[in-house]
N, C-alpha and C. Protein backbone atom coordinates (compact mmCIF):
# COMPACT_ATOMS: atom_id res chain seq x y z
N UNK A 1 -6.50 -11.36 -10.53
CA UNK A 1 -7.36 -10.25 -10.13
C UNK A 1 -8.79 -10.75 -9.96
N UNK A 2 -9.55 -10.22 -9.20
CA UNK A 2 -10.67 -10.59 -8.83
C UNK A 2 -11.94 -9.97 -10.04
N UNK A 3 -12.54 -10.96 -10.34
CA UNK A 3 -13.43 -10.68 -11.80
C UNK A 3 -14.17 -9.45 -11.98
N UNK A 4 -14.55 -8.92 -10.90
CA UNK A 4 -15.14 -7.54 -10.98
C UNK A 4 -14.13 -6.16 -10.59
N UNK A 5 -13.17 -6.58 -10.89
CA UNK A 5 -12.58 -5.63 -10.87
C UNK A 5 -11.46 -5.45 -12.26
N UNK A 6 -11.27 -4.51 -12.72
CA UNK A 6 -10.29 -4.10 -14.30
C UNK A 6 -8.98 -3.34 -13.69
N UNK A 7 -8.11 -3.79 -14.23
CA UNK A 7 -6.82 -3.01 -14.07
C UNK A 7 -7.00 -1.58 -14.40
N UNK A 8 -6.37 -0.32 -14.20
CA UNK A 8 -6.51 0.76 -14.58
C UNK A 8 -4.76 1.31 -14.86
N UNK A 9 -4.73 1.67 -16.15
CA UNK A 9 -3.71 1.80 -16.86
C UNK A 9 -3.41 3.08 -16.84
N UNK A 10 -2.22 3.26 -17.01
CA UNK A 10 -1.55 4.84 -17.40
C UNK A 10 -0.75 4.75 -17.98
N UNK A 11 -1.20 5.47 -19.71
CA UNK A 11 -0.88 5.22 -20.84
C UNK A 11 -0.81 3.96 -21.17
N UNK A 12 -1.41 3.24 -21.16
CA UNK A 12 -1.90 1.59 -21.43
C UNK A 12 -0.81 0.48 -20.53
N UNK A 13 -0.42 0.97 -19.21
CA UNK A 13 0.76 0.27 -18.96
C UNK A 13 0.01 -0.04 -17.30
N UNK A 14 0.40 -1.07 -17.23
CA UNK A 14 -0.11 -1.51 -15.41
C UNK A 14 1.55 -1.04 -14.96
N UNK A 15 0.83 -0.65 -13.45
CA UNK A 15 2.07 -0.43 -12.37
C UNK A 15 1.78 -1.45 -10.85
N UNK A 16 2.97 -2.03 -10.24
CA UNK A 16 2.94 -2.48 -9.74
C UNK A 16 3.52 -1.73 -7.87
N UNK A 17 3.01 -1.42 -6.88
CA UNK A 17 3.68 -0.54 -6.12
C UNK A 17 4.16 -1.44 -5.15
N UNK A 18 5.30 -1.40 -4.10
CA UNK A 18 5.94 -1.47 -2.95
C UNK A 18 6.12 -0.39 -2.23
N UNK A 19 5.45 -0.05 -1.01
CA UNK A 19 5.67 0.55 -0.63
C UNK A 19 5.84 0.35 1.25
N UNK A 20 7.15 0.62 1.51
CA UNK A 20 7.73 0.41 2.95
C UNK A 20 7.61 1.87 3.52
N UNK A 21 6.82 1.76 4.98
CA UNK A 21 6.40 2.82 5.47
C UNK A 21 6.19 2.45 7.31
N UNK A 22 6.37 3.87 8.02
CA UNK A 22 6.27 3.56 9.13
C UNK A 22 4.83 4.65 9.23
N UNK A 23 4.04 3.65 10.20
CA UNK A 23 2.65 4.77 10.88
C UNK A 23 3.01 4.59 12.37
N UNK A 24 3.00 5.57 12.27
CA UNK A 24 3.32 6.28 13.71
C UNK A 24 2.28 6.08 14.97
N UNK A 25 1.36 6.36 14.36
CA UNK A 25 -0.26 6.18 15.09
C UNK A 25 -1.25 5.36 14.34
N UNK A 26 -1.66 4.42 14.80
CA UNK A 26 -2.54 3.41 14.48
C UNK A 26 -3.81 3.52 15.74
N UNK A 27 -5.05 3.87 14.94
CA UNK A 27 -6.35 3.60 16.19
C UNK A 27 -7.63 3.88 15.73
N UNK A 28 -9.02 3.37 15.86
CA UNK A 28 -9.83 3.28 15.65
C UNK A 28 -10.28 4.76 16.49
N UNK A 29 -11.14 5.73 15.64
CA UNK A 29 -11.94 6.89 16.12
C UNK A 29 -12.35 6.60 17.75
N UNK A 30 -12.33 7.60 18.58
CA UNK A 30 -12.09 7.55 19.92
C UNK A 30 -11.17 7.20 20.89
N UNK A 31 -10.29 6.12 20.40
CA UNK A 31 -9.28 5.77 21.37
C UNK A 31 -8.43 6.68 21.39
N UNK A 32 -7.98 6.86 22.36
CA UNK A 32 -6.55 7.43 22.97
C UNK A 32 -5.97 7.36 22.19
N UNK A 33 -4.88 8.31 22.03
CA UNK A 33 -3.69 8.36 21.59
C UNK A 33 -2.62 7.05 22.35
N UNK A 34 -2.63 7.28 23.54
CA UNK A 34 -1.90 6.40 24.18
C UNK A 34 -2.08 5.03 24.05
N UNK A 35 -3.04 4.22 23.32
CA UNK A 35 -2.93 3.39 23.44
C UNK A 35 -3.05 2.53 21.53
N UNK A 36 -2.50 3.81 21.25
CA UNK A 36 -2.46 3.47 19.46
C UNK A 36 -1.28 2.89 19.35
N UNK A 37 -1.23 1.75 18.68
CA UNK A 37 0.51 1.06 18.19
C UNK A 37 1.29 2.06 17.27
N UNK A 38 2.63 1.90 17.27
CA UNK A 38 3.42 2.52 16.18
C UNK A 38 4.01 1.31 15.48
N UNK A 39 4.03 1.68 14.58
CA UNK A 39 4.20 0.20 13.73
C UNK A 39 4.64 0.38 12.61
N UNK A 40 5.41 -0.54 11.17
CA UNK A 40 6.12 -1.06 10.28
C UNK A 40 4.96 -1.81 9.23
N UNK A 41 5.27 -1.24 8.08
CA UNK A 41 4.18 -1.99 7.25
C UNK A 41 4.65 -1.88 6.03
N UNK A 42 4.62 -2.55 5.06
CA UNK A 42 4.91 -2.94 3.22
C UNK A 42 4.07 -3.28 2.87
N UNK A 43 3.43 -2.71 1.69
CA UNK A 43 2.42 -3.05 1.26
C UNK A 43 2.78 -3.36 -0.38
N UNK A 44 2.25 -4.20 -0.65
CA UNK A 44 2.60 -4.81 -2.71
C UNK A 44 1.22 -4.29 -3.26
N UNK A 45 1.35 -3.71 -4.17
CA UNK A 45 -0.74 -3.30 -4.33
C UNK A 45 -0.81 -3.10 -6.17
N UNK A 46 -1.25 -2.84 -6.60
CA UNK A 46 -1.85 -2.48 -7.90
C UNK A 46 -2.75 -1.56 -7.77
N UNK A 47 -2.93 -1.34 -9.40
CA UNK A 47 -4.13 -0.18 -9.53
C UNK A 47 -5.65 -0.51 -10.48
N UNK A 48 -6.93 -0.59 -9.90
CA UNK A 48 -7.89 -1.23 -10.57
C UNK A 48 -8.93 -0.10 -10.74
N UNK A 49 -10.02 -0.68 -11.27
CA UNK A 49 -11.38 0.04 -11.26
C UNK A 49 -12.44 -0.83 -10.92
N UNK A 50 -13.17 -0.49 -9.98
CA UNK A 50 -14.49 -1.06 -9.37
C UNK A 50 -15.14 -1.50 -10.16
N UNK A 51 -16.33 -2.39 -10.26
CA UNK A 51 -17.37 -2.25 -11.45
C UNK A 51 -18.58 -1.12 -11.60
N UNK A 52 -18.30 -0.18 -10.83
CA UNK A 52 -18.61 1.14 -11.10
C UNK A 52 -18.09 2.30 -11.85
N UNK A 53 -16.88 1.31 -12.08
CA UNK A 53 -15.64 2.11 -12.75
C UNK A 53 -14.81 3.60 -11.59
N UNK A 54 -15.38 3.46 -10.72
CA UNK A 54 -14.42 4.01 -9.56
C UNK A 54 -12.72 3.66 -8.87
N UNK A 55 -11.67 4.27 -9.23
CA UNK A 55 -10.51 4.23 -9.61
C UNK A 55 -10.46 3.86 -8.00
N UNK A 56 -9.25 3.04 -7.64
CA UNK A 56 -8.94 2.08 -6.36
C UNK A 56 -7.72 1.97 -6.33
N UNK A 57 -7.31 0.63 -5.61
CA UNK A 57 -6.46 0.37 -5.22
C UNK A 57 -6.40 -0.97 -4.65
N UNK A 58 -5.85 -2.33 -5.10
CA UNK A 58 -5.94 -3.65 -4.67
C UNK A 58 -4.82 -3.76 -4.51
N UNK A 59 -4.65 -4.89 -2.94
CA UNK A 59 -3.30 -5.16 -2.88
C UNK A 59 -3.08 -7.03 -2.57
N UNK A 60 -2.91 -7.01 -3.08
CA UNK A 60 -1.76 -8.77 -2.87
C UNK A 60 -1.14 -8.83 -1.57
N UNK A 61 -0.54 -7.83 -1.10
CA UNK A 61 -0.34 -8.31 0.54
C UNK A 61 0.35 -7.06 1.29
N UNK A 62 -0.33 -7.59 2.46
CA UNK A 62 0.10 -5.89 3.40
C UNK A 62 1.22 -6.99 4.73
N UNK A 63 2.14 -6.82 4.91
CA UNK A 63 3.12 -6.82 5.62
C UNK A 63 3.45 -6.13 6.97
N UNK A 64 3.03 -6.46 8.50
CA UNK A 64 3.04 -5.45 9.45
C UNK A 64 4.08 -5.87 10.48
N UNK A 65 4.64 -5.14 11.28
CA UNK A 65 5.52 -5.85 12.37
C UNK A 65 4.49 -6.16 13.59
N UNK A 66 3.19 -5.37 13.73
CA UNK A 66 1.92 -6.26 14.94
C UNK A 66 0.95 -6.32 14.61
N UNK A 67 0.90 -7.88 15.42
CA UNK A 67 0.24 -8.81 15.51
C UNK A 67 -0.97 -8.36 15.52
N UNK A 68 -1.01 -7.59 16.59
CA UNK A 68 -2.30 -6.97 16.61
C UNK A 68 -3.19 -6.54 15.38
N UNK A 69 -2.53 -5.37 14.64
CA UNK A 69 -3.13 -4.85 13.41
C UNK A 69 -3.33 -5.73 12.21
N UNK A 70 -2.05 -6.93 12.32
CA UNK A 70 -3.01 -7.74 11.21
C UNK A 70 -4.01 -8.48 11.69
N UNK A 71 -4.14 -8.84 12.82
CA UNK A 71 -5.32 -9.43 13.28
C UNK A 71 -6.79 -8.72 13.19
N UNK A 72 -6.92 -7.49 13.82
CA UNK A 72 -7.96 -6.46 13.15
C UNK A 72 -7.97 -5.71 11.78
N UNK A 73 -7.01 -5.81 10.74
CA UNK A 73 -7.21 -5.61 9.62
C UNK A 73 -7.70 -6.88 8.77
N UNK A 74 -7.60 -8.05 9.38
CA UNK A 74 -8.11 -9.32 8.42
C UNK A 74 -9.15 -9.50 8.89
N UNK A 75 -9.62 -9.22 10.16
CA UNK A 75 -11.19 -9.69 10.79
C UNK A 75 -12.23 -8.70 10.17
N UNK A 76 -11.98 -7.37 10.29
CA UNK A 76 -12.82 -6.11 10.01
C UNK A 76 -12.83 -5.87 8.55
N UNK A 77 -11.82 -5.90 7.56
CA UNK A 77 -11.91 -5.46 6.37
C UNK A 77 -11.37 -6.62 5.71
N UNK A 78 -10.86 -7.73 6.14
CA UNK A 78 -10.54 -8.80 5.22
C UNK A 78 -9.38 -8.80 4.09
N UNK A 79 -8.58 -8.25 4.86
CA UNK A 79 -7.08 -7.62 3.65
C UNK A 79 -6.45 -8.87 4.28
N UNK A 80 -5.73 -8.73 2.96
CA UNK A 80 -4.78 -9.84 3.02
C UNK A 80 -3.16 -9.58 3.72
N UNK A 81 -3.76 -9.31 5.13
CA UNK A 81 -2.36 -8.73 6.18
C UNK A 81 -1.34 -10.12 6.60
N UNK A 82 -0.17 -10.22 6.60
CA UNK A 82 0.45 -10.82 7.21
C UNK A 82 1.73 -10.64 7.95
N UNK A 83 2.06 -11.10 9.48
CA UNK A 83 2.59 -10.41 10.39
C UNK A 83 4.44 -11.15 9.93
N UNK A 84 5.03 -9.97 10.23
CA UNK A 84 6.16 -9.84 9.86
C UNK A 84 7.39 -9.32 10.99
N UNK A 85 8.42 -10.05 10.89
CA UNK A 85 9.38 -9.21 11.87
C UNK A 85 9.99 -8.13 11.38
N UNK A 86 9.98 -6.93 11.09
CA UNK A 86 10.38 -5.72 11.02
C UNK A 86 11.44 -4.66 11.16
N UNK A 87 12.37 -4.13 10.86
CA UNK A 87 12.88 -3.10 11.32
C UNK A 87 13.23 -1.81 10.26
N UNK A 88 13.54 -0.47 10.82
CA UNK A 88 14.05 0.45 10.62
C UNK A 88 15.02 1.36 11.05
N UNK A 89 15.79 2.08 10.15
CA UNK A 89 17.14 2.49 10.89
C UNK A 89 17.37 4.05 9.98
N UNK A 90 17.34 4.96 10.31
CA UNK A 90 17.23 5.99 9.62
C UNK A 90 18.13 6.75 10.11
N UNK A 91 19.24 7.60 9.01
CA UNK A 91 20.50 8.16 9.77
C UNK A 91 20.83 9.13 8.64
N UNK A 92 20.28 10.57 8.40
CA UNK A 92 20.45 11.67 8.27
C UNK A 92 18.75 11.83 7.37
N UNK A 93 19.30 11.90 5.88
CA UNK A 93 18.84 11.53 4.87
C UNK A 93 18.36 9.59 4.50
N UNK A 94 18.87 9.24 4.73
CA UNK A 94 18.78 7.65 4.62
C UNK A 94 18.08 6.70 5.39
N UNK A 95 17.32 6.04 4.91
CA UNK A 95 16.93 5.06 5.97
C UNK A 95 17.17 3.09 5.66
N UNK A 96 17.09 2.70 6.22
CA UNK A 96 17.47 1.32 5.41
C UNK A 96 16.21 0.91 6.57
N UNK A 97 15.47 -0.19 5.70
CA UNK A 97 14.17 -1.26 5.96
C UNK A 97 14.47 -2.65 5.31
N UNK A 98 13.91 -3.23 6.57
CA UNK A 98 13.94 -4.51 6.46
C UNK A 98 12.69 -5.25 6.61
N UNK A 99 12.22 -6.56 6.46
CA UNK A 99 11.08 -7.18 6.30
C UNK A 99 11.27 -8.54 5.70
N UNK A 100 10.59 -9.36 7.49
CA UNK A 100 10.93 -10.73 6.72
C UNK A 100 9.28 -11.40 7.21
N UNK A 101 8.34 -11.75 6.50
CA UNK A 101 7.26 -12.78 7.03
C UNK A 101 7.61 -13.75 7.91
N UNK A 102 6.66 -13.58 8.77
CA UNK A 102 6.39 -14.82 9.48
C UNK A 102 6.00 -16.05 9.64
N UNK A 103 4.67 -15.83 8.88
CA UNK A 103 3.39 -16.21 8.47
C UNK A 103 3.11 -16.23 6.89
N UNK A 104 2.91 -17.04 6.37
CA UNK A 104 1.96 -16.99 4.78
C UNK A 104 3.07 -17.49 4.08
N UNK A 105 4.16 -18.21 4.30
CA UNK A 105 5.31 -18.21 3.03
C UNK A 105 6.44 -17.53 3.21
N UNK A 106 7.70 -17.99 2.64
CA UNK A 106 8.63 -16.99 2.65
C UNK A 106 8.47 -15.78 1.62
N UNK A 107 8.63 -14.82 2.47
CA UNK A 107 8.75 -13.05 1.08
C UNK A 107 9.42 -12.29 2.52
N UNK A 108 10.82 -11.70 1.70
CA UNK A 108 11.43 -10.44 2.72
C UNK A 108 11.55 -9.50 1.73
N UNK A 109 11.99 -8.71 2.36
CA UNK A 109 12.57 -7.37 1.64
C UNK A 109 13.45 -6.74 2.65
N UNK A 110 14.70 -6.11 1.69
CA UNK A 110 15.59 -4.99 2.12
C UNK A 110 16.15 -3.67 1.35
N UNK A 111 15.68 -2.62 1.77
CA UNK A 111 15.73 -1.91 0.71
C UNK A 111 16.77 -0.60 1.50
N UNK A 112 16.95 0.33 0.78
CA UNK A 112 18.26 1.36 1.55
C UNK A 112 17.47 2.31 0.57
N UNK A 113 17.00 3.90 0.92
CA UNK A 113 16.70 4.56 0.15
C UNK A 113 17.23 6.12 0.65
N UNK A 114 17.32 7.49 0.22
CA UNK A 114 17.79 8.34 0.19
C UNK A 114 16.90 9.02 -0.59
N UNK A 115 16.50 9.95 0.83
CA UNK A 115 15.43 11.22 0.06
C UNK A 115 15.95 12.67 0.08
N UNK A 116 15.45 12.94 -0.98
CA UNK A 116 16.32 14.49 -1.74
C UNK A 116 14.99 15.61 -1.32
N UNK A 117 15.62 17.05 -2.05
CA UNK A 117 14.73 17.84 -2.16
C UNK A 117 12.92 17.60 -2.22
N UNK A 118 12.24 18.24 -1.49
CA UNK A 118 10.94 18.64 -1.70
C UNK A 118 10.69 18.80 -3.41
N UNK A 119 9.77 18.18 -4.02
CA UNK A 119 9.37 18.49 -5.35
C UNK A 119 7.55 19.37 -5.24
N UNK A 120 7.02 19.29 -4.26
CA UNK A 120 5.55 19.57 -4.29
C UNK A 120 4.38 18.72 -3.99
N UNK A 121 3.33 18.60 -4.54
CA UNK A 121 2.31 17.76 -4.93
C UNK A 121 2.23 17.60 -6.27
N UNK A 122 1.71 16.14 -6.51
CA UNK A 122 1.33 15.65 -7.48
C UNK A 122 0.13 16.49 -8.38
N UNK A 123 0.86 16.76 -9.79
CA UNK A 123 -0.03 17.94 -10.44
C UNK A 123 -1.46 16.52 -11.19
N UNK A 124 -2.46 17.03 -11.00
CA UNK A 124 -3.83 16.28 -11.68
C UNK A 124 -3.14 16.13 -13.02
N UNK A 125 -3.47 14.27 -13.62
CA UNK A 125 -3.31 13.86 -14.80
C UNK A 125 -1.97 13.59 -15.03
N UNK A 126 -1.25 13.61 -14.47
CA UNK A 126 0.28 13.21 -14.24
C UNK A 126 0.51 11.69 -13.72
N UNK A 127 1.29 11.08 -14.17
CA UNK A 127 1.97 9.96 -13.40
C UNK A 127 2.18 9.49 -12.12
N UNK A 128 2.40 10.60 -11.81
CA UNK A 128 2.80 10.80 -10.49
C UNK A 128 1.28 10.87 -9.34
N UNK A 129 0.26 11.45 -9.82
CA UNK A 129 -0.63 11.78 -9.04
C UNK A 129 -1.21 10.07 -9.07
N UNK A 130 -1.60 9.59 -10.53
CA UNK A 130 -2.05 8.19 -10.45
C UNK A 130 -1.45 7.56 -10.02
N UNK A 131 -0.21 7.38 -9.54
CA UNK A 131 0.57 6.50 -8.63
C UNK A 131 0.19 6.51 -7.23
N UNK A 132 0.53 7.79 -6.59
CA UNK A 132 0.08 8.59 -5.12
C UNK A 132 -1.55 8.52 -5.14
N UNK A 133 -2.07 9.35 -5.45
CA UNK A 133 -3.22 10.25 -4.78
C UNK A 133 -4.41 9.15 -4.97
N UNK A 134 -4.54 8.14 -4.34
CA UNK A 134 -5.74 6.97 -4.15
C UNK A 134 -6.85 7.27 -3.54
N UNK A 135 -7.87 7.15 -3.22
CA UNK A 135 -8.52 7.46 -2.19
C UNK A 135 -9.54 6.53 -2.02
N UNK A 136 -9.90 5.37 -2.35
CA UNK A 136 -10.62 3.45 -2.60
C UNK A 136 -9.54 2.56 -2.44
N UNK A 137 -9.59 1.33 -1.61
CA UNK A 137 -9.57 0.20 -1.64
C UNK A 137 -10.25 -0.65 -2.17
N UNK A 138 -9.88 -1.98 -2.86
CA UNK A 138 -10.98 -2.92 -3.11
C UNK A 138 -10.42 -4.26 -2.31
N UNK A 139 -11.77 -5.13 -1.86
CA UNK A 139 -10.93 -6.03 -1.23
C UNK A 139 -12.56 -7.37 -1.31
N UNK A 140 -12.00 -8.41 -1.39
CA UNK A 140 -13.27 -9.79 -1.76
C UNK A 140 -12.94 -10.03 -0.07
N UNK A 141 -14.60 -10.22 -0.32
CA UNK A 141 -15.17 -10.39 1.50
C UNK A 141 -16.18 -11.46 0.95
N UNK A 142 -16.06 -12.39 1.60
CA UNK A 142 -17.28 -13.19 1.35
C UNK A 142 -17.64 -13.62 -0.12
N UNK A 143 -16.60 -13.62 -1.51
CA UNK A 143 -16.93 -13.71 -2.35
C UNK A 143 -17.60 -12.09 -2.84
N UNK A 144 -17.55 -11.39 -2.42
CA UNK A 144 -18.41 -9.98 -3.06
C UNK A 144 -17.11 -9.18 -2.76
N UNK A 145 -16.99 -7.75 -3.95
CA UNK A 145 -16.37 -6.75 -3.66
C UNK A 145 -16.64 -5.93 -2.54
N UNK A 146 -15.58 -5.39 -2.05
CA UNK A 146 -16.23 -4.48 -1.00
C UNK A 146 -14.82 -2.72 -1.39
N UNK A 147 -15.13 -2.03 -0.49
CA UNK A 147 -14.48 -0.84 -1.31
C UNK A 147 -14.67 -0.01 -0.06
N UNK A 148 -13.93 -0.01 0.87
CA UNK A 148 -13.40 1.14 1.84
C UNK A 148 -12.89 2.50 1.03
N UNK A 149 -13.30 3.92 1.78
CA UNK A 149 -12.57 4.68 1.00
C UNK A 149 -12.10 5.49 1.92
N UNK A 150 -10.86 5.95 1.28
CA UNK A 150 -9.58 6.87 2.03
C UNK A 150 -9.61 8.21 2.21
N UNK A 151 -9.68 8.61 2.84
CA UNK A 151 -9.27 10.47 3.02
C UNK A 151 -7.96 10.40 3.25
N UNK A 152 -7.59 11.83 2.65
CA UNK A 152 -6.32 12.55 3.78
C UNK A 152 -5.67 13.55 2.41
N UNK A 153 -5.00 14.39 2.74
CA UNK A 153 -4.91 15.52 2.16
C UNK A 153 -3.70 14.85 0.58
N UNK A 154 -3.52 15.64 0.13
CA UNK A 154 -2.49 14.79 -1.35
C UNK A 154 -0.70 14.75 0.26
N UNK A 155 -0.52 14.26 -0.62
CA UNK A 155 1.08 13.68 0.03
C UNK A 155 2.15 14.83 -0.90
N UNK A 156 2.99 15.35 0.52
CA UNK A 156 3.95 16.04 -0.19
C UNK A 156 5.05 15.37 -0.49
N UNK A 157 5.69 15.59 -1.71
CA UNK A 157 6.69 14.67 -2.36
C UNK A 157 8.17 15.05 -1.95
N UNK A 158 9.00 13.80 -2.09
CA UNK A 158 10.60 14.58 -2.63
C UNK A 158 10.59 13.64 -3.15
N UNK A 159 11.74 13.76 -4.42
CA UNK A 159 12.75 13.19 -4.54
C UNK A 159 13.34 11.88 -4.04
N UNK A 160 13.51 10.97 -4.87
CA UNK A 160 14.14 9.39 -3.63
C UNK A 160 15.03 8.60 -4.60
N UNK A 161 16.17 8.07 -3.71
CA UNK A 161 17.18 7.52 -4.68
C UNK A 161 17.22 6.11 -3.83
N UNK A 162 17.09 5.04 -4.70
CA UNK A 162 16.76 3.82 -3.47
C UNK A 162 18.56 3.41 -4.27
N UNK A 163 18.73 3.18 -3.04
CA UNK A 163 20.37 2.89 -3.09
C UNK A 163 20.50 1.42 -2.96
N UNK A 164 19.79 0.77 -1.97
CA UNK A 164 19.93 -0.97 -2.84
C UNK A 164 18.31 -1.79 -2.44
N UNK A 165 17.87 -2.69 -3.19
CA UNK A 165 17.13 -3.15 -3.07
C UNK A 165 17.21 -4.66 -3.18
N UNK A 166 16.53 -5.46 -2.67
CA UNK A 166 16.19 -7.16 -2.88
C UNK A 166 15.15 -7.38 -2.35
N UNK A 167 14.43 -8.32 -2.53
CA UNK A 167 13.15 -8.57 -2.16
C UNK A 167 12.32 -9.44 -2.88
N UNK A 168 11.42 -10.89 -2.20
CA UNK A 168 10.59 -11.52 -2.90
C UNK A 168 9.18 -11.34 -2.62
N UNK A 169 8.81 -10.49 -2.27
CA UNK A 169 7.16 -10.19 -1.93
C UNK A 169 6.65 -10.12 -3.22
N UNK A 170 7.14 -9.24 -4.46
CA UNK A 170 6.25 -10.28 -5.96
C UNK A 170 6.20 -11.22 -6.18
N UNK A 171 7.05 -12.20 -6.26
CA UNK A 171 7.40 -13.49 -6.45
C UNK A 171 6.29 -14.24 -5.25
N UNK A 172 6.14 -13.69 -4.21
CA UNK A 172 5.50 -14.07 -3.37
C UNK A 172 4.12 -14.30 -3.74
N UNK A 173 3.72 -13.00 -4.34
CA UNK A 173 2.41 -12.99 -4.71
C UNK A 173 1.93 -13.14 -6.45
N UNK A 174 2.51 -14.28 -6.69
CA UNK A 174 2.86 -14.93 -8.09
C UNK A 174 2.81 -14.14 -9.08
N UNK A 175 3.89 -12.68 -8.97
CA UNK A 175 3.78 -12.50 -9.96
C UNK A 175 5.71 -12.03 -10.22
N UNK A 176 5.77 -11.73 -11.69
CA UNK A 176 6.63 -11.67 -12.62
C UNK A 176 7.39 -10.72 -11.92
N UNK A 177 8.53 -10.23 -10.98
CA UNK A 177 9.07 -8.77 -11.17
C UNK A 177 9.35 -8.38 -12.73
N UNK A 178 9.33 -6.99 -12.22
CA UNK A 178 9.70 -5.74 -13.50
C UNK A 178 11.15 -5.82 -13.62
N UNK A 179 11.50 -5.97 -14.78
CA UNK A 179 12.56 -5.63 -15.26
C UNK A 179 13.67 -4.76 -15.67
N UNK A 180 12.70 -3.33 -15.47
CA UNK A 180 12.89 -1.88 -15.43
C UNK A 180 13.46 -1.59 -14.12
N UNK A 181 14.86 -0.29 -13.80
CA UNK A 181 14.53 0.45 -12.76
C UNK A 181 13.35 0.83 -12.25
N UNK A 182 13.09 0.92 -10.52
CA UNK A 182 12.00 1.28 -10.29
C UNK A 182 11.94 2.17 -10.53
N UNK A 183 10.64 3.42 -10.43
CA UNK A 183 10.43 4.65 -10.05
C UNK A 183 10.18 4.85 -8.85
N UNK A 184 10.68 5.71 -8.21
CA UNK A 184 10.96 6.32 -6.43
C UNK A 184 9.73 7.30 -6.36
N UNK A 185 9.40 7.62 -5.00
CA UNK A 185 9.06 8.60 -4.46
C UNK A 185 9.45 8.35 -3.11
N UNK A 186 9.41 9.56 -2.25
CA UNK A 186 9.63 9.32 -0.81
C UNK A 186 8.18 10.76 -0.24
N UNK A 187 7.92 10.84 0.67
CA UNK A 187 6.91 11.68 1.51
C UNK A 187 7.47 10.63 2.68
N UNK A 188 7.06 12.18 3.99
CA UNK A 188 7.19 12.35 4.96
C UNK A 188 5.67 12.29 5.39
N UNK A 189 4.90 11.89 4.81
CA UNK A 189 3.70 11.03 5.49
C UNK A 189 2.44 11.84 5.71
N UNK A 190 1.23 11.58 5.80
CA UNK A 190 0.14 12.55 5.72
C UNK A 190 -0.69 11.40 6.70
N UNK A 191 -1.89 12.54 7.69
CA UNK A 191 -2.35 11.26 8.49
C UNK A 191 -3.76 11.03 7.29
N UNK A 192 -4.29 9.85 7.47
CA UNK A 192 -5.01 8.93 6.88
C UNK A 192 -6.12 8.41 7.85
N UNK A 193 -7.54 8.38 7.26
CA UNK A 193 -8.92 7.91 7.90
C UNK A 193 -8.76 6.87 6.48
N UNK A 194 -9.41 5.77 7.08
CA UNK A 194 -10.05 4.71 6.28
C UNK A 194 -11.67 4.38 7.16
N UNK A 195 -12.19 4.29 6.16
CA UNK A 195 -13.60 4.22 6.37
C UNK A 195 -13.81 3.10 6.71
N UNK A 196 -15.10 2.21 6.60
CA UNK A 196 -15.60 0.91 6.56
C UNK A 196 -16.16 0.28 5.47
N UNK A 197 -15.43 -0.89 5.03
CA UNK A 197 -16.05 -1.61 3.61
C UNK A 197 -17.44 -1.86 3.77
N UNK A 198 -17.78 -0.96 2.55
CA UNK A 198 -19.22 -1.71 2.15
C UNK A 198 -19.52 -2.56 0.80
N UNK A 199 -20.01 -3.06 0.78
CA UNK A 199 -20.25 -3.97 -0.82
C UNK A 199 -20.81 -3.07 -1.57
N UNK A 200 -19.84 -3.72 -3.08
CA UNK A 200 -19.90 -3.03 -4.50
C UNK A 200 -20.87 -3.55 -5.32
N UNK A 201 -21.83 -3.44 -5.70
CA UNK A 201 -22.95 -3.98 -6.76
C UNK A 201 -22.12 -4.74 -7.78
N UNK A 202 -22.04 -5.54 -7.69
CA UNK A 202 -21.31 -6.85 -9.53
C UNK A 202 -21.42 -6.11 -10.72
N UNK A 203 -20.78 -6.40 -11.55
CA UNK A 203 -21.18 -5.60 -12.53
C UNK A 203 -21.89 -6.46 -13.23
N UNK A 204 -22.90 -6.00 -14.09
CA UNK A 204 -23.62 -6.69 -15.13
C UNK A 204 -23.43 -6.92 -16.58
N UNK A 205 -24.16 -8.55 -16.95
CA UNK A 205 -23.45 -8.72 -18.12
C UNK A 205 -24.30 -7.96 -18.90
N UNK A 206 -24.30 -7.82 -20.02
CA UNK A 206 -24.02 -7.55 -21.28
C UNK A 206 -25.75 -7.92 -21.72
């Protein structure tokens, strides 16, 4: 983890997320619709606090099927994107995802999941909301923190039964998998503004 930044715990426990997702629309304010990519992305991330102590979101590696978007997500905000061959296959309830790097090392993933009933939104102070409801990035630019921040409305939930999984994108990003069943969620997606990183003041010693 990057020194100015602290893990942020729930109930004294770090969580580690995967999350495989399709965006539909990808585009910088003003462009066309028509000329926004639809695209495939996995993201491996954790949960930190700024040295402002402002609750975030760091990730170890974002996974895309174009070229394009990791190329303007590593130039403009400096995330650690790498381009991936991709697919999805979705057939009632079910969808099965795949993900193999191209670039940076071997890490794939294949996962099969099954989403149930609508449960709501994430109630404040719950598990569930500190998992979901983010609204900061943190990301080292130049040696300095920097901290984009997120809009978009809370994410409506269901229910998700991941029916098989494999995958080395932790291992990838040197760390330990969990040993535990995961915990699921599934949403049907909310649209999303990301801002522009600006630098975080260091924190000071003591």
């Amino acid at each position: 983890m990057p020194a100015d930044l602290d893990l942020d715990l729930f109930a004294g426990q770090a969580w580690i997320t995967l999350i495989p997702f399709l965006i539909a629309e990808s585009r910088p304010v003003g462009w066309p619709p028509f000329l926004a990519p639809r695209l495939l992305e996995t993201n491996l991330r954790t949960y930190v606090r700024g040295p402002d102590g402002e609750p975030g979101i760091y990730f170890w590696s974002l996974d895309a099927s174009s070229l394009v978007a990791v190329l303007g997500a590593r130039l403009f905000y400096g995330l650690p994107y790498f381009p991936a061959t991709m697919s999805m296959r979705k057939e009632g309830a079910r969808v099965d995802y795949a993900s193999r790097r191209r670039r940076g090392g071997p890490a794939q993933l294949r996962v099969s999941w099954t989403a149930g009933e609508p449960i709501g939104l994430a109630a404040s102070g719950t598990r569930d909301h500190f998992l979901i409801e983010r609204y900061s990035l943190y990301v080292v630019r130049w040696g300095r923190i920097h901290r984009a921040r997120v809009r978009h409305r809370p994410y409506p939930l269901h229910h998700a039964r991941v029916d098989s999984l494999t995958e080395s994108l932790v291992s990838a990003a040197g760390l330990v998998a969990p040993e535990e069943p995961p915990l699921c969620h599934y949403s049907p997606g909310v649209d999303v503004d990301i801002f522009w990183p600006t630098r975080v003041s260091a924190r000071r010693s003591a």
